[in-house]
N, C-alpha and C. Protein backbone atom coordinates (compact mmCIF):
# COMPACT_ATOMS: atom_id res chain seq x y z
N UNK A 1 -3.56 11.65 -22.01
CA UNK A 1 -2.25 12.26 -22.15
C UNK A 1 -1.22 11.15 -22.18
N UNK A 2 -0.47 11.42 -22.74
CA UNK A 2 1.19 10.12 -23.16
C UNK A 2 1.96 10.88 -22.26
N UNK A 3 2.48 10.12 -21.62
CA UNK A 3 4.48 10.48 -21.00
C UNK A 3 4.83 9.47 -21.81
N UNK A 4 5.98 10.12 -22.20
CA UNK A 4 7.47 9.77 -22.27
C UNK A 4 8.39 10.07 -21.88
N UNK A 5 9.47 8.56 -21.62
CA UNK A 5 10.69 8.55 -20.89
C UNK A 5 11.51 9.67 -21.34
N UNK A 6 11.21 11.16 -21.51
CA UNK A 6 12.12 11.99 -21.82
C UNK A 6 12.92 12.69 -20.37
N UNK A 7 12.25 12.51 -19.37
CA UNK A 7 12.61 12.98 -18.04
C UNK A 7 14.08 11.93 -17.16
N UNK A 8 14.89 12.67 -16.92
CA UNK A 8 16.03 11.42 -16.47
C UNK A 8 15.93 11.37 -15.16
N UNK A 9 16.13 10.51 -14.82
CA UNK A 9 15.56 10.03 -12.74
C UNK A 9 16.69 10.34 -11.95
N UNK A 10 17.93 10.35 -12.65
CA UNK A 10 19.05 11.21 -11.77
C UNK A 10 19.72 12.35 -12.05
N UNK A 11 18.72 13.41 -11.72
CA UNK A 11 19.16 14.62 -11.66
C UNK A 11 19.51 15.07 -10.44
N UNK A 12 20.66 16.18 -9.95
CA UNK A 12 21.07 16.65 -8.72
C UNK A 12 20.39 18.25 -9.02
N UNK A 13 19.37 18.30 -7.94
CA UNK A 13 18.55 20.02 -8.17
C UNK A 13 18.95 20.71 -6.81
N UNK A 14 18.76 22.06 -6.89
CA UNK A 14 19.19 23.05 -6.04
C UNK A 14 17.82 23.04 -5.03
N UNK A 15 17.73 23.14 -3.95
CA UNK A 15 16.42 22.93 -3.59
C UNK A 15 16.01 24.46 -3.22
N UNK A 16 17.26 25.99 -3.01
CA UNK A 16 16.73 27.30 -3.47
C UNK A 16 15.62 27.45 -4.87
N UNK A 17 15.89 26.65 -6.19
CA UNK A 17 15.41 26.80 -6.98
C UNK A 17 14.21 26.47 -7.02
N UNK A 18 13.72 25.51 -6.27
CA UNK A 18 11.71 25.23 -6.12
C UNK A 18 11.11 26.90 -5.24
N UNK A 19 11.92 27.11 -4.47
CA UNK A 19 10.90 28.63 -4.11
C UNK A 19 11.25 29.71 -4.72
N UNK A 20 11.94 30.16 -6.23
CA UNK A 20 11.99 31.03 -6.98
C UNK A 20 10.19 31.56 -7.57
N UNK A 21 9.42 30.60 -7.87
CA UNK A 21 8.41 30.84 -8.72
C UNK A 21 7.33 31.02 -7.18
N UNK A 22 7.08 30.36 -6.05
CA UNK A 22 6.32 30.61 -5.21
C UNK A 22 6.66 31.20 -3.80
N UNK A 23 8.12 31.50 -3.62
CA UNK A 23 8.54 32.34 -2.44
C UNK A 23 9.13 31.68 -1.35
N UNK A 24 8.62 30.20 -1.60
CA UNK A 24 8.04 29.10 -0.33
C UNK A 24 8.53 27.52 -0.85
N UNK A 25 9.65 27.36 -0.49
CA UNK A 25 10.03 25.90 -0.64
C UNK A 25 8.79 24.85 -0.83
N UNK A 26 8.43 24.89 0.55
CA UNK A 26 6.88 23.62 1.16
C UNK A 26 6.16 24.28 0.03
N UNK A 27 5.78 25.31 -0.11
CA UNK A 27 4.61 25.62 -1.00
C UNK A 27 4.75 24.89 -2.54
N UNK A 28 6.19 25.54 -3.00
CA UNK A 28 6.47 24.93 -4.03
C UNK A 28 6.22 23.38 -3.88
N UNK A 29 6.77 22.62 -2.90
CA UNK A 29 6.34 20.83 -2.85
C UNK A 29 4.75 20.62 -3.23
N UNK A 30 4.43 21.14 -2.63
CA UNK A 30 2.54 21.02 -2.22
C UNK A 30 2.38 21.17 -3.63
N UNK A 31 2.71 22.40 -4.46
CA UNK A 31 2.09 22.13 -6.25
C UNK A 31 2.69 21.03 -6.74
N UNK A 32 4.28 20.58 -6.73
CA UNK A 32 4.73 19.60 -7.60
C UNK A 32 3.73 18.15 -6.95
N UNK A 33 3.61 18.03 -5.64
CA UNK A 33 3.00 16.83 -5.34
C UNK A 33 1.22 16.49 -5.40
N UNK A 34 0.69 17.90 -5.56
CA UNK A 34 -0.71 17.79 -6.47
C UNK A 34 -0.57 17.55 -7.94
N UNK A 35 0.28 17.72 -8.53
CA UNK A 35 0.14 17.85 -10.29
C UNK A 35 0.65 15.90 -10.07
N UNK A 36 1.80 15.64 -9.29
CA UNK A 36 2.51 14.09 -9.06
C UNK A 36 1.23 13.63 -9.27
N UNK A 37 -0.05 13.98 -8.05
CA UNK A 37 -0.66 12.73 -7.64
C UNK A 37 -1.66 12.79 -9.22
N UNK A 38 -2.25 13.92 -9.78
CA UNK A 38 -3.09 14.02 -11.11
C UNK A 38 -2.18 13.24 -12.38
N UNK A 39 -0.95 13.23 -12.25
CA UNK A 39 -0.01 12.50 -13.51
C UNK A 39 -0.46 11.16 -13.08
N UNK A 40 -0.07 10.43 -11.98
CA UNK A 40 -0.51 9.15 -12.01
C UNK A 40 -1.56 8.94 -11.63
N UNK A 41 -3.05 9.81 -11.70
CA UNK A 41 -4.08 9.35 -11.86
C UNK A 41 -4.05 9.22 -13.27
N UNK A 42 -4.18 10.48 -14.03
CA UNK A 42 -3.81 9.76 -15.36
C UNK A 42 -3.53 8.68 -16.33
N UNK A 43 -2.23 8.48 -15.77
CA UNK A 43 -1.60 7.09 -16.06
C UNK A 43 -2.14 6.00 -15.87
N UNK A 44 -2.69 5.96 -14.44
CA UNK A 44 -3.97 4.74 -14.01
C UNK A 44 -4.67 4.21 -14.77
N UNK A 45 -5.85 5.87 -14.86
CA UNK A 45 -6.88 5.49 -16.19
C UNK A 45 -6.19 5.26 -17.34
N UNK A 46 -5.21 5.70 -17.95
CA UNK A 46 -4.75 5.31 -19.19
C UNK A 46 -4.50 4.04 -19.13
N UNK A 47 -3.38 3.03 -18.42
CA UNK A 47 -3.19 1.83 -18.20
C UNK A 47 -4.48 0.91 -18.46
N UNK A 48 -5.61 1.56 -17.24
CA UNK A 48 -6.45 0.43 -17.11
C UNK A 48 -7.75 0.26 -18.79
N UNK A 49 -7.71 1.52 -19.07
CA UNK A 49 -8.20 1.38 -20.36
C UNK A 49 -7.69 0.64 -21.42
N UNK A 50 -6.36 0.52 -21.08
CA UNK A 50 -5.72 -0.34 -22.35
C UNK A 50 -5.96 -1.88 -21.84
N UNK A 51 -5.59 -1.91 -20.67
CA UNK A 51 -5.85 -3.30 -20.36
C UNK A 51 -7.47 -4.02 -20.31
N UNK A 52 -8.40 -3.15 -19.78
CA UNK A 52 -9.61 -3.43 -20.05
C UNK A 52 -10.32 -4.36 -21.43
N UNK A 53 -9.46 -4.06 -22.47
CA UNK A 53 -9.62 -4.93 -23.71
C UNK A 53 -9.19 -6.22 -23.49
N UNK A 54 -8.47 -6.59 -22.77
CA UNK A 54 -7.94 -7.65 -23.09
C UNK A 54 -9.01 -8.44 -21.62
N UNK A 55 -9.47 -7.64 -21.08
CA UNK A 55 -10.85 -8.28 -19.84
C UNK A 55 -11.52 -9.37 -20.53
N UNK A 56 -11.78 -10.75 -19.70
CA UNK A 56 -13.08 -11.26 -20.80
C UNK A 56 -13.15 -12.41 -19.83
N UNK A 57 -14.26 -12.80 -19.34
CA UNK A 57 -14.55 -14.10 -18.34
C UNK A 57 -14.51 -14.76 -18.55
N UNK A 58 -13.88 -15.36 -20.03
CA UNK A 58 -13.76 -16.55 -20.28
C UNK A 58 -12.43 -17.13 -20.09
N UNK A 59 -11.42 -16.23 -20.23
CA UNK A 59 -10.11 -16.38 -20.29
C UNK A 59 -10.01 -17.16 -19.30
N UNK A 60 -9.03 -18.02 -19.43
CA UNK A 60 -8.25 -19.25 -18.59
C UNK A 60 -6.99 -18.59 -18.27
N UNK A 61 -6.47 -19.45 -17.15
CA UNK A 61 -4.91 -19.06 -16.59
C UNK A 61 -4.26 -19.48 -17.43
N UNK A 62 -4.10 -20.29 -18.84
CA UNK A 62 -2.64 -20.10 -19.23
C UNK A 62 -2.94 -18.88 -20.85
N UNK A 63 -4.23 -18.37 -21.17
CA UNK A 63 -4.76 -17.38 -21.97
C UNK A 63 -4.20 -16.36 -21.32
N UNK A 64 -3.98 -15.92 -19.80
CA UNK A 64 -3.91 -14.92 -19.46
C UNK A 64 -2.03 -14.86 -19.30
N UNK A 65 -1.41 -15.55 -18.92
CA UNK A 65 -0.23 -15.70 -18.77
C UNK A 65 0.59 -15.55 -20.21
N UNK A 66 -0.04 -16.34 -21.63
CA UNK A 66 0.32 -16.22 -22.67
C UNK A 66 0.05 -14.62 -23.66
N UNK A 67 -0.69 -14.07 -23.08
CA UNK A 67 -0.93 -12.19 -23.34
C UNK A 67 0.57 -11.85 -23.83
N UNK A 68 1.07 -11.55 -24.81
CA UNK A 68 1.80 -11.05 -25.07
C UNK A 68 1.84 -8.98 -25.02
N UNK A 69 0.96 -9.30 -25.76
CA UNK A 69 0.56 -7.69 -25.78
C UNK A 69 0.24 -7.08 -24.77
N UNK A 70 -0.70 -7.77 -23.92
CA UNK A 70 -0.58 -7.28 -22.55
C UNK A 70 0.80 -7.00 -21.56
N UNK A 71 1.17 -8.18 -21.94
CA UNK A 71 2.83 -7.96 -20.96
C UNK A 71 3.47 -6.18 -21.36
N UNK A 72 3.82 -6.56 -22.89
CA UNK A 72 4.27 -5.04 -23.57
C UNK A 72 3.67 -3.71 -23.04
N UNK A 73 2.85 -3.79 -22.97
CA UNK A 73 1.82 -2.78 -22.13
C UNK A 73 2.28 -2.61 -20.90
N UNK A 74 2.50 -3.17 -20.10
CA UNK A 74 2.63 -3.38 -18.47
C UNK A 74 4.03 -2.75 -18.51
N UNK A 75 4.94 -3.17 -19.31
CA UNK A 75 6.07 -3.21 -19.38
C UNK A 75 6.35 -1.75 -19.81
N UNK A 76 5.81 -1.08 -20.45
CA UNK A 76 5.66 0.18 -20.97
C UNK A 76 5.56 1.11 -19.90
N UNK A 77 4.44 0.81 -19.09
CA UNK A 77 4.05 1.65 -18.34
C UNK A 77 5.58 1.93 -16.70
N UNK A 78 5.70 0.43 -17.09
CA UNK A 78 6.80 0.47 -15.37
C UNK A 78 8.19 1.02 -16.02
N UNK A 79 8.36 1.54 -17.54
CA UNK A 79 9.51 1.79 -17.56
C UNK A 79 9.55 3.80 -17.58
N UNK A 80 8.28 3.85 -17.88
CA UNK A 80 7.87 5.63 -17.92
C UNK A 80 8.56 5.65 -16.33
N UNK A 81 9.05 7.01 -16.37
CA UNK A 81 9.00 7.87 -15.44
C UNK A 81 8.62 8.26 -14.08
N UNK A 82 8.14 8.08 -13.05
CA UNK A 82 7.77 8.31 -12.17
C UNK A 82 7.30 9.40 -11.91
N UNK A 83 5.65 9.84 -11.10
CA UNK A 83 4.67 10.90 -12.03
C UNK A 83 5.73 11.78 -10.92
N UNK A 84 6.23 11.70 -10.27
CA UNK A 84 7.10 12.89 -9.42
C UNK A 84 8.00 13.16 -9.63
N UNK A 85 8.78 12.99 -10.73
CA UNK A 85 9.92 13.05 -11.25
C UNK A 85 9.38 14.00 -13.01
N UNK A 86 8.26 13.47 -13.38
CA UNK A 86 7.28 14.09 -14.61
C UNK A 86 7.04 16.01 -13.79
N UNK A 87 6.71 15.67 -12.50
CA UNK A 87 5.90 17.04 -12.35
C UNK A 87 7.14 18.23 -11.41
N UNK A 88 8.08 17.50 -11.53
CA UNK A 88 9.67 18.15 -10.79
C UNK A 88 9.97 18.93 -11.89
N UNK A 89 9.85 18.04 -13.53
CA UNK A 89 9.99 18.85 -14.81
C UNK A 89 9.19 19.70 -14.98
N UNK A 90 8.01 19.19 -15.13
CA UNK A 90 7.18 20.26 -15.23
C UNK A 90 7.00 21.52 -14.50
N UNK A 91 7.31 21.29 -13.49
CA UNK A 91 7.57 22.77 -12.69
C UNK A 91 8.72 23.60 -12.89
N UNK A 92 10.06 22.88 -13.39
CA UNK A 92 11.50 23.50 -13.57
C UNK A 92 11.06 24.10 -14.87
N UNK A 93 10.11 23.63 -15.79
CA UNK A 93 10.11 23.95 -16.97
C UNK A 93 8.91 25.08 -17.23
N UNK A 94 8.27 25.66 -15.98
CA UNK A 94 7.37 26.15 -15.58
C UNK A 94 5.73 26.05 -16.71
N UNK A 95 5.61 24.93 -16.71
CA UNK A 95 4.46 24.39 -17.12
C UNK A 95 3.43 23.90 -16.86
N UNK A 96 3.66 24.00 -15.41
CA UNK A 96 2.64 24.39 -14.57
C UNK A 96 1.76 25.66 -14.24
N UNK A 97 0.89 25.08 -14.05
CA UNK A 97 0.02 26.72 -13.82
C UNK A 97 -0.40 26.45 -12.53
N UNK A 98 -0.63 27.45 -11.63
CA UNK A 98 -0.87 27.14 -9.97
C UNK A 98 -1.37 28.58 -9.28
N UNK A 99 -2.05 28.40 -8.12
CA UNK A 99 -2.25 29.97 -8.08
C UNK A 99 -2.48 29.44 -6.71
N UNK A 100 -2.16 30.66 -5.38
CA UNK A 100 -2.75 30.15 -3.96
C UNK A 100 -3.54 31.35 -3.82
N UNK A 101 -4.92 30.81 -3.05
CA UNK A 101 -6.33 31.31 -3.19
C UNK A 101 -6.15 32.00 -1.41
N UNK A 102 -5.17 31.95 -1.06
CA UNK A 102 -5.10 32.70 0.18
C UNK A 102 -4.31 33.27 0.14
N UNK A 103 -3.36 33.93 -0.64
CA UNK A 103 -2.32 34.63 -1.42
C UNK A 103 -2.89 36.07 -1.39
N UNK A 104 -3.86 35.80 -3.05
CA UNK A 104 -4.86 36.51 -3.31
C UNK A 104 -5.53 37.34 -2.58
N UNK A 105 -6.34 36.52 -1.50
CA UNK A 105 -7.04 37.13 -0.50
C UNK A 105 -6.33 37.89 0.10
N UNK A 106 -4.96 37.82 0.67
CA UNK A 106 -4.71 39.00 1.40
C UNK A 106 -4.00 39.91 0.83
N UNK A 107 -3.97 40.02 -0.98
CA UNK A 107 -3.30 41.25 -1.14
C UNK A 107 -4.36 41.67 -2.27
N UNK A 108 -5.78 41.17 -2.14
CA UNK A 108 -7.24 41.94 -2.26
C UNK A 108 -7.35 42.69 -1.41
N UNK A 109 -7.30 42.25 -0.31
CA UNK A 109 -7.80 43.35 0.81
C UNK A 109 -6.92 44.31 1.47
């Protein structure tokens, strides 16, 4: 998956508005900060796959310092978004999907 810097890092939010969709302020946190921690796993593996190419045991310290493309890369990644600021949108924008499994249970029975 790609992020892009489309998300702006200074927004002022209502904090009534996170328990509209789950009832529950904390509850609402608990989804945005599971989807946070899966965005920058994401990102991880994405990063480290790109950089993985440029891996090679032969490389010397001034081969590795002279990486251009690598830098661009690095540089890419630290200017995206912050995955908790990605999944604040994603939840305002309700694009999240979420369900509590003890919810359920007590209005099964």
């Amino acid at each position: 998956m790609s992020y892009k810097s489309e998300v702006s890092t200074t927004v002022t939010r209502n904090v009534p508005d996170f328990d509209m969709k789950t009832g529950n302020v904390y509850e609402s946190l608990v989804v945005i900060a599971k989807r946070a921690n899966q965005i920058a796993s994401e990102m991880k593996e994405e990063l480290n796959s790109k950089l993985s190419e440029f891996n090679s045991s032969t490389d010397n310290l001034e081969e590795v310092f002279e990486n251009r493309e690598q830098i661009e890369i690095s540089k890419y990644y630290e200017r995206l978004p912050k995955p908790t600021l990605i999944a604040i949108q994603e939840f305002t924008d309700h694009k999240i999907y979420f369900r509590n499994p003890s919810k359920e249970n007590q209005s099964g029975q």
